[in-house]
Protein backbone atom coordinates (compact mmCIF):
# COMPACT_ATOMS: atom_id res chain seq x y z
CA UNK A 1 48.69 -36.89 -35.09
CA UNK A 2 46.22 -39.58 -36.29
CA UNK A 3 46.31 -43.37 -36.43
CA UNK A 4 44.76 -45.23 -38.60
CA UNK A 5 45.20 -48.45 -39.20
CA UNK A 6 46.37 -48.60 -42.85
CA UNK A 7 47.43 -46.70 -45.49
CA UNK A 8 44.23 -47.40 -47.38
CA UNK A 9 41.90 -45.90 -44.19
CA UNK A 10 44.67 -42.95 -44.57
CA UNK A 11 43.78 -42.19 -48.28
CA UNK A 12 40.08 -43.08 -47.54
CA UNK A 13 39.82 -40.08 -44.65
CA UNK A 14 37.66 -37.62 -45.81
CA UNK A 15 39.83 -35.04 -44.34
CA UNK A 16 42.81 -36.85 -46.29
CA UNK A 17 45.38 -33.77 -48.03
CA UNK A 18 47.49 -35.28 -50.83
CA UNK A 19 50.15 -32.92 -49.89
CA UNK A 20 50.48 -34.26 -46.26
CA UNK A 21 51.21 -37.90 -48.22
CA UNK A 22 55.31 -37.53 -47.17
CA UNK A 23 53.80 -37.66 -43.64
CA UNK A 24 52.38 -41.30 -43.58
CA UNK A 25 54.37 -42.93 -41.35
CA UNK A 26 54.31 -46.58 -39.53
CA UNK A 27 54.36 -46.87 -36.09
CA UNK A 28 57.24 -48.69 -35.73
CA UNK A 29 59.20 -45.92 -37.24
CA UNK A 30 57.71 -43.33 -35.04
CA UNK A 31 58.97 -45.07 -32.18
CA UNK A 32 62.56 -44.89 -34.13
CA UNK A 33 62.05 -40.93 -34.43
CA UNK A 34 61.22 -40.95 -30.60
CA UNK A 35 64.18 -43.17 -29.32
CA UNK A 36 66.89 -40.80 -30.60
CA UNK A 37 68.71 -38.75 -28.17
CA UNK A 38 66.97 -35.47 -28.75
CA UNK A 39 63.82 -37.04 -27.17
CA UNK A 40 65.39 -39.29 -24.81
CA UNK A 41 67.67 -36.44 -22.94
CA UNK A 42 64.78 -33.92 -22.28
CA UNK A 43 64.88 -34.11 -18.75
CA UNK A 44 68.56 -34.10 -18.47
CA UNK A 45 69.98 -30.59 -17.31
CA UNK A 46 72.03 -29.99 -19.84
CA UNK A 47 69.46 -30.72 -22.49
CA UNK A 48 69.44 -27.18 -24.08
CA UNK A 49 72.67 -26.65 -23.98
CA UNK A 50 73.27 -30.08 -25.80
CA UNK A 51 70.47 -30.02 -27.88
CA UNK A 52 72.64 -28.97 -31.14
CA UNK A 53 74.23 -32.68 -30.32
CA UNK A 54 71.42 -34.29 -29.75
CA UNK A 55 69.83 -33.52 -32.64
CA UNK A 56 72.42 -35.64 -34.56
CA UNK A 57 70.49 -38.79 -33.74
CA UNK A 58 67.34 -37.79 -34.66
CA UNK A 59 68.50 -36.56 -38.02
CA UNK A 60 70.50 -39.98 -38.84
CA UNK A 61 67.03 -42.19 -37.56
CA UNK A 62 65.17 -39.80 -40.17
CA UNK A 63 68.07 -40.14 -42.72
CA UNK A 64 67.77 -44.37 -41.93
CA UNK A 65 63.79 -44.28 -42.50
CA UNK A 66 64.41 -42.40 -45.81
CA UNK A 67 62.98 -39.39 -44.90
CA UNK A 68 64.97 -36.93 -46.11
CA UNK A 69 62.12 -35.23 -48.02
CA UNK A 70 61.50 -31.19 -46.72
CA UNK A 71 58.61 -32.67 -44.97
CA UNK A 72 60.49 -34.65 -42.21
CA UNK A 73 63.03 -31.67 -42.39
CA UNK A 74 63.47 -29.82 -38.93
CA UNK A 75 63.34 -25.78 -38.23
CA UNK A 76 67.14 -26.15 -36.67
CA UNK A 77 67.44 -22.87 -34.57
């Protein structure tokens, strides 16, 4: 993960890959993505066997950011 702190520095990188562009993403919404349940409950003990259900809420924030593109789309064992 980098941060930079626009969009413009983002496209301005020299390392910058056009077909990483569905990855720009604000702060603000990574903390979104990292409130949902599936991060919150890690330490809890039944976190693997729940983690089917917890996954719900971190699908629905990425749904509510509109990121719905195959980018943002988890490998769901």
């Amino acid at each position: 993960m980098n941060l930079f702190r626009s969009e413009e520095h983002i496209r301005n990188w020299t390392r910058f890959d056009p077909a990483a562009e569905q990855g720009i993403i604000q702060l603000a919404d990574v903390f979104r993505l990292f409130s949902a349940e599936y991060f919150q409950k890690r330490l809890s003990l039944e976190y693997v066997s729940r983690q089917q259900e917890y996954i719900g809420s971190f699908l629905a924030a990425l749904r509510e950011l509109g990121r719905t593109r195959p980018f943002w789309s988890p490998e769901v064992p």
